[in-house]
Protein backbone atom coordinates (compact mmCIF):
# COMPACT_ATOMS: atom_id res chain seq x y z
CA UNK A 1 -86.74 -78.35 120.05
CA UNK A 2 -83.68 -76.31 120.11
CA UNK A 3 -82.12 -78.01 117.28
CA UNK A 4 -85.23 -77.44 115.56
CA UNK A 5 -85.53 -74.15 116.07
CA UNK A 6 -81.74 -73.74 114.89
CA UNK A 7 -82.69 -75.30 111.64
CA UNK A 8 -85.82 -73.37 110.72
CA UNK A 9 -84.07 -70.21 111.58
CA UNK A 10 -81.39 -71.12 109.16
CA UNK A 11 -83.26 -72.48 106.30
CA UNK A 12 -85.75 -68.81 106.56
CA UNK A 13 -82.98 -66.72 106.68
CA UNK A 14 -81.26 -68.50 103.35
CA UNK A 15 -84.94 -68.81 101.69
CA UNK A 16 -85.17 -65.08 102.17
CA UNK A 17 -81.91 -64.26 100.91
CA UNK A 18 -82.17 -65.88 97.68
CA UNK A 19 -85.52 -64.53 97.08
CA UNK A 20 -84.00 -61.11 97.63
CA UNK A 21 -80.93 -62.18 95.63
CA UNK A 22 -83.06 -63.97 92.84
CA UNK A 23 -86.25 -62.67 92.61
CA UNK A 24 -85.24 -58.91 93.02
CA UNK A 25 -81.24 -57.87 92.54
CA UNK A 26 -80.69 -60.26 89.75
CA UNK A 27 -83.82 -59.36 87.42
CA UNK A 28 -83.14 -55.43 88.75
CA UNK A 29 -79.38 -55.53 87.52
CA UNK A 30 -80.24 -57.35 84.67
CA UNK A 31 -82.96 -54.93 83.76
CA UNK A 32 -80.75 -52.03 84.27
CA UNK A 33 -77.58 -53.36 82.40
CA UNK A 34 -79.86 -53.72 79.61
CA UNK A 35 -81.40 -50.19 79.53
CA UNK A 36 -78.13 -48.76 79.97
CA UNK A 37 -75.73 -50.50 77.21
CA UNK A 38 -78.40 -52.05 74.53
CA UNK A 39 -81.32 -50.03 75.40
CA UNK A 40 -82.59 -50.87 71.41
CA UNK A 41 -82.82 -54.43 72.15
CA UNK A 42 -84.02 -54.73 75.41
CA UNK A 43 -86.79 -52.55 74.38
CA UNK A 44 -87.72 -55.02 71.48
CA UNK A 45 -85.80 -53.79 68.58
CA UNK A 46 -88.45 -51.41 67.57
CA UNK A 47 -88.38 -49.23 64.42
CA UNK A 48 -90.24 -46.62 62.69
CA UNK A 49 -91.96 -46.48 59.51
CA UNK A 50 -88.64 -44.48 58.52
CA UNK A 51 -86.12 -47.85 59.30
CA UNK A 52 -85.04 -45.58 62.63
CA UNK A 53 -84.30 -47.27 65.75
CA UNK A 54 -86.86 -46.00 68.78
CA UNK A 55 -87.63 -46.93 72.02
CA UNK A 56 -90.76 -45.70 72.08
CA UNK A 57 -93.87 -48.41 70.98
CA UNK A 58 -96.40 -45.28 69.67
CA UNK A 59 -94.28 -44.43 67.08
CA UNK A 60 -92.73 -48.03 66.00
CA UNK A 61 -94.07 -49.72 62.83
CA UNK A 62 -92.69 -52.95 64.34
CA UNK A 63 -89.85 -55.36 65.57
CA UNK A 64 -87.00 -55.92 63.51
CA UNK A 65 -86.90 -59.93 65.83
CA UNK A 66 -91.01 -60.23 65.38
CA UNK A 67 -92.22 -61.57 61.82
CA UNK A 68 -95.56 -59.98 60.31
CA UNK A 69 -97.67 -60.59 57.62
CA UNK A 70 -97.38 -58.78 54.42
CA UNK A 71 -99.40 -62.07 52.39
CA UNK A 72 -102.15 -59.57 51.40
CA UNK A 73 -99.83 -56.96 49.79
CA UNK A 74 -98.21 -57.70 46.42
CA UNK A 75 -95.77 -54.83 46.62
CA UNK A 76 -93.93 -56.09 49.31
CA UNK A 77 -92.02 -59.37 50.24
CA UNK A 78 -93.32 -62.33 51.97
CA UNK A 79 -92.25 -63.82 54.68
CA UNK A 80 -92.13 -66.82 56.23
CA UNK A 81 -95.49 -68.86 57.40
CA UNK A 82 -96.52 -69.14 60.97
CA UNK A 83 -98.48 -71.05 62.72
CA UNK A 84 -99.55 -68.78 65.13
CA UNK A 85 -101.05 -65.96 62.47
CA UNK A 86 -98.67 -63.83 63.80
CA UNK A 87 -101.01 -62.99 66.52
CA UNK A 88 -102.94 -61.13 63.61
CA UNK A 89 -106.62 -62.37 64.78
CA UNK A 90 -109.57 -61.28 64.12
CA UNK A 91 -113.01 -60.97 65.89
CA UNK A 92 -113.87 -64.22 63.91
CA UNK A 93 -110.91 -66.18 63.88
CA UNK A 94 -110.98 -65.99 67.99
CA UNK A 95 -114.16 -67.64 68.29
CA UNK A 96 -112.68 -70.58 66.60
CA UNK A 97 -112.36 -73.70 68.55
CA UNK A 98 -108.62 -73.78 67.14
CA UNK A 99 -107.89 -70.55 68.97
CA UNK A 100 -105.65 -70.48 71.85
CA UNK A 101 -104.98 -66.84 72.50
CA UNK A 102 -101.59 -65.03 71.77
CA UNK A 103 -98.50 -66.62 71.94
CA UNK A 104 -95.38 -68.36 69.43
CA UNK A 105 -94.76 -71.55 68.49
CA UNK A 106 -95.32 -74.09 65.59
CA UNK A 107 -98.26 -76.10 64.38
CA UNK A 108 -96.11 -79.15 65.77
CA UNK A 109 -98.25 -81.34 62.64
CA UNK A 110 -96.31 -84.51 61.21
CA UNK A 111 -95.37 -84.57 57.84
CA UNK A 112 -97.86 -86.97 57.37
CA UNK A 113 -100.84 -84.94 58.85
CA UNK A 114 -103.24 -84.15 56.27
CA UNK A 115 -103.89 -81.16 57.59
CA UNK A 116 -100.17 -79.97 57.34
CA UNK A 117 -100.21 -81.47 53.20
CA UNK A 118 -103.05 -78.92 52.63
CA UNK A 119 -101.79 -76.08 54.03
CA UNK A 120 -98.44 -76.84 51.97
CA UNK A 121 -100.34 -77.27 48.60
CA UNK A 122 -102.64 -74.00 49.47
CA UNK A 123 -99.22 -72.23 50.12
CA UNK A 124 -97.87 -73.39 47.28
CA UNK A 125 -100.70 -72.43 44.86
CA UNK A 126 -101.34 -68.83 46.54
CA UNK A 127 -97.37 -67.92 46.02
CA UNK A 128 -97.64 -69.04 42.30
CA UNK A 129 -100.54 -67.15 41.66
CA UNK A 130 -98.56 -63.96 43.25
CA UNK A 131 -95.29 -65.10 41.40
CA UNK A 132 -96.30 -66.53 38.12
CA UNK A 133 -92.76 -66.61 36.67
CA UNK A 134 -92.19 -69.13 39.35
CA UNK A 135 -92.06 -73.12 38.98
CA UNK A 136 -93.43 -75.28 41.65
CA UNK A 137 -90.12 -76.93 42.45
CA UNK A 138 -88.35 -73.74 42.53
CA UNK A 139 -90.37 -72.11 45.69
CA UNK A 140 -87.33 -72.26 48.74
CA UNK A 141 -88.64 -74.59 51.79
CA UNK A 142 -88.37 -71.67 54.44
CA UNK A 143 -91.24 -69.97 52.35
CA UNK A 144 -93.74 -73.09 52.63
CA UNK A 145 -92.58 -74.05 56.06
CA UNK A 146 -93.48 -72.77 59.34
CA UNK A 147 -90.39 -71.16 62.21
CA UNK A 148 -90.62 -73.27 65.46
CA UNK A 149 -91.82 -69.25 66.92
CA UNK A 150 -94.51 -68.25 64.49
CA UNK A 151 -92.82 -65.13 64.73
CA UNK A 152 -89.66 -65.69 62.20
CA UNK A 153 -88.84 -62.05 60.58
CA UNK A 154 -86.17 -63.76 58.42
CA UNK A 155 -86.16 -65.22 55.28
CA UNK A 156 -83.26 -66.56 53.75
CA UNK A 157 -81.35 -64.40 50.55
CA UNK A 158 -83.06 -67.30 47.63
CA UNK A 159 -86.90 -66.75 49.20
CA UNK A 160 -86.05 -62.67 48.56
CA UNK A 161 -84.52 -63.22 45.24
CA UNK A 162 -87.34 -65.29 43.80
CA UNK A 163 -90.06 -62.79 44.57
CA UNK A 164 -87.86 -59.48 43.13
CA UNK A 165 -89.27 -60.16 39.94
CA UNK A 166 -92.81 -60.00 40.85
CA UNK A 167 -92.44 -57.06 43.33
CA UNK A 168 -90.98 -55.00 40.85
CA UNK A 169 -93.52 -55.44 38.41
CA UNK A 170 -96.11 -54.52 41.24
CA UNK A 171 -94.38 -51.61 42.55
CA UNK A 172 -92.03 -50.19 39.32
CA UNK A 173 -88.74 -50.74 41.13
CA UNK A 174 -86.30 -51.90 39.00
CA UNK A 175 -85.26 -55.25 39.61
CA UNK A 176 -81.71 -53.96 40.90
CA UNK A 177 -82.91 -51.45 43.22
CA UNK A 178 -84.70 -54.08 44.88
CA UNK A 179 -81.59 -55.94 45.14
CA UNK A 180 -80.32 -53.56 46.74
CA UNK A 181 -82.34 -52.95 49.19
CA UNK A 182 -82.18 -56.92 50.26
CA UNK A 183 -78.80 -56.26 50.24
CA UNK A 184 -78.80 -53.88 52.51
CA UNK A 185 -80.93 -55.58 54.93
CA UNK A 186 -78.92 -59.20 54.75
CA UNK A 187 -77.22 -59.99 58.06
CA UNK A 188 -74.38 -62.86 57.55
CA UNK A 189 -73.50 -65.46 59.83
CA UNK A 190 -73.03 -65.26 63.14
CA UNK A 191 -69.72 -64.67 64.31
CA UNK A 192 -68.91 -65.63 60.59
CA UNK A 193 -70.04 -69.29 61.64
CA UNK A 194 -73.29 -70.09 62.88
CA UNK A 195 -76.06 -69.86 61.25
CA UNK A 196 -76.57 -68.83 57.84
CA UNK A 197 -77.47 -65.27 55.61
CA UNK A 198 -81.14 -63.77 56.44
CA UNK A 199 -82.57 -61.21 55.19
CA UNK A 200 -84.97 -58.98 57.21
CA UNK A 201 -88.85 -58.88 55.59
CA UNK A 202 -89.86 -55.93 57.81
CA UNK A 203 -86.70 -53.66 57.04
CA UNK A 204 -86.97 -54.21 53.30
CA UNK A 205 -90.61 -53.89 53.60
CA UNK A 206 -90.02 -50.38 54.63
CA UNK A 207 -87.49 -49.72 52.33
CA UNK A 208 -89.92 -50.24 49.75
CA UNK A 209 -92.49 -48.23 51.05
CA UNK A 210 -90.27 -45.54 51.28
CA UNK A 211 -89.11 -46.01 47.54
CA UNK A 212 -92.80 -45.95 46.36
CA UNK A 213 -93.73 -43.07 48.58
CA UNK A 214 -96.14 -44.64 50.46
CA UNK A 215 -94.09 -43.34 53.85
């Protein structure tokens, strides 16, 4: 009983300690070393309607790391598609037995799902009709194909350069000013290695609002 007792004794006092150490210090220091040296990012990279960095979600126009959808708009550029809406749902599309609530991720459909052929094709058809200048073939992949998030707000330098044409038609920016500005929002590989050149939809987005004086 005594040897039991010795055991239990030890095992609490270590099962406490590590939930002290684990579920409290850790996430605390964490938390804190965050706030105090990148207090942009661990606040969610938010920005104004001005490109500004804030910390503050009231006056934030969105996440430079969360995709949104700027489909309906012809002024500015697309992005990428998801297959969570981009948690943009309305009243309607929520009482659809397809709806899951909030969250990221992919459609997860094989390439052979019908499902995933149609919403390719109707892709395909609705960024013609916004780019007319545009062949089929010519449309890059990471504009007809959905981020494992749902929440991509990159697309790649060739998915901006093939819709400057239309958005400067739609907005009266000249073709190089809107280079510019996708220049200016381009981030290169990491560590001049991994991965590849994005440019940033939201950033540009606003860039262009600005330009047009719609901010």
């Amino acid at each position: 009983m005594r040897s039991f007792l010795k055991y239990f004794k030890s095992a609490l006092v270590l099962t406490v300690f590590m939930l002290i150490l684990c579920g409290f210090a850790y996430p605390a220091a964490l938390t804190g070393l965050g706030q105090f040296m990148f207090p942009h990012q661990a606040n969610g990279s938010l920005i104004t309607a001005e490109g500004e960095k804030t910390t503050e979600p009231e006056k934030a126009a969105g996440s430079a790391i969360v995709g949104q959808d700027f489909s309906g708009n012809p002024m500015y550029f697309q992005g990428r598609v998801s297959g969570v809406n981009y948690n943009t749902y309305t009243e309607e599309e929520k009482k659809d037995k397809s709806y899951s609530g909030v969250g990221s991720g992919g459609s997860n459909l094989a390439p052979s799902n019908e499902e995933l052929k149609e919403r390719v094709e109707k892709t395909v058809d609705e960024f013609l009709e916004k780019n007319p200048g545009v062949e089929k073939g010519d449309i890059p992949a990471d504009l007809l194909t959905a981020s494992g998030s749902g929440m991509d707000p990159d697309i790649t330098p060739q998915s901006a350069e093939i819709q400057i044409p239309a958005i400067s038609e739609n907005t009266g920016l000249s073709e190089e000013e809107l280079r510019t500005i996708v220049e200016n929002n381009t981030d290169g590989r990491v560590l001049g290695v991994f991965g590849h050149e994005r440019v940033n939809v939201l950033k540009c987005n606003l860039e262009i609002a600005k330009a047009i004086g719609e901010i």
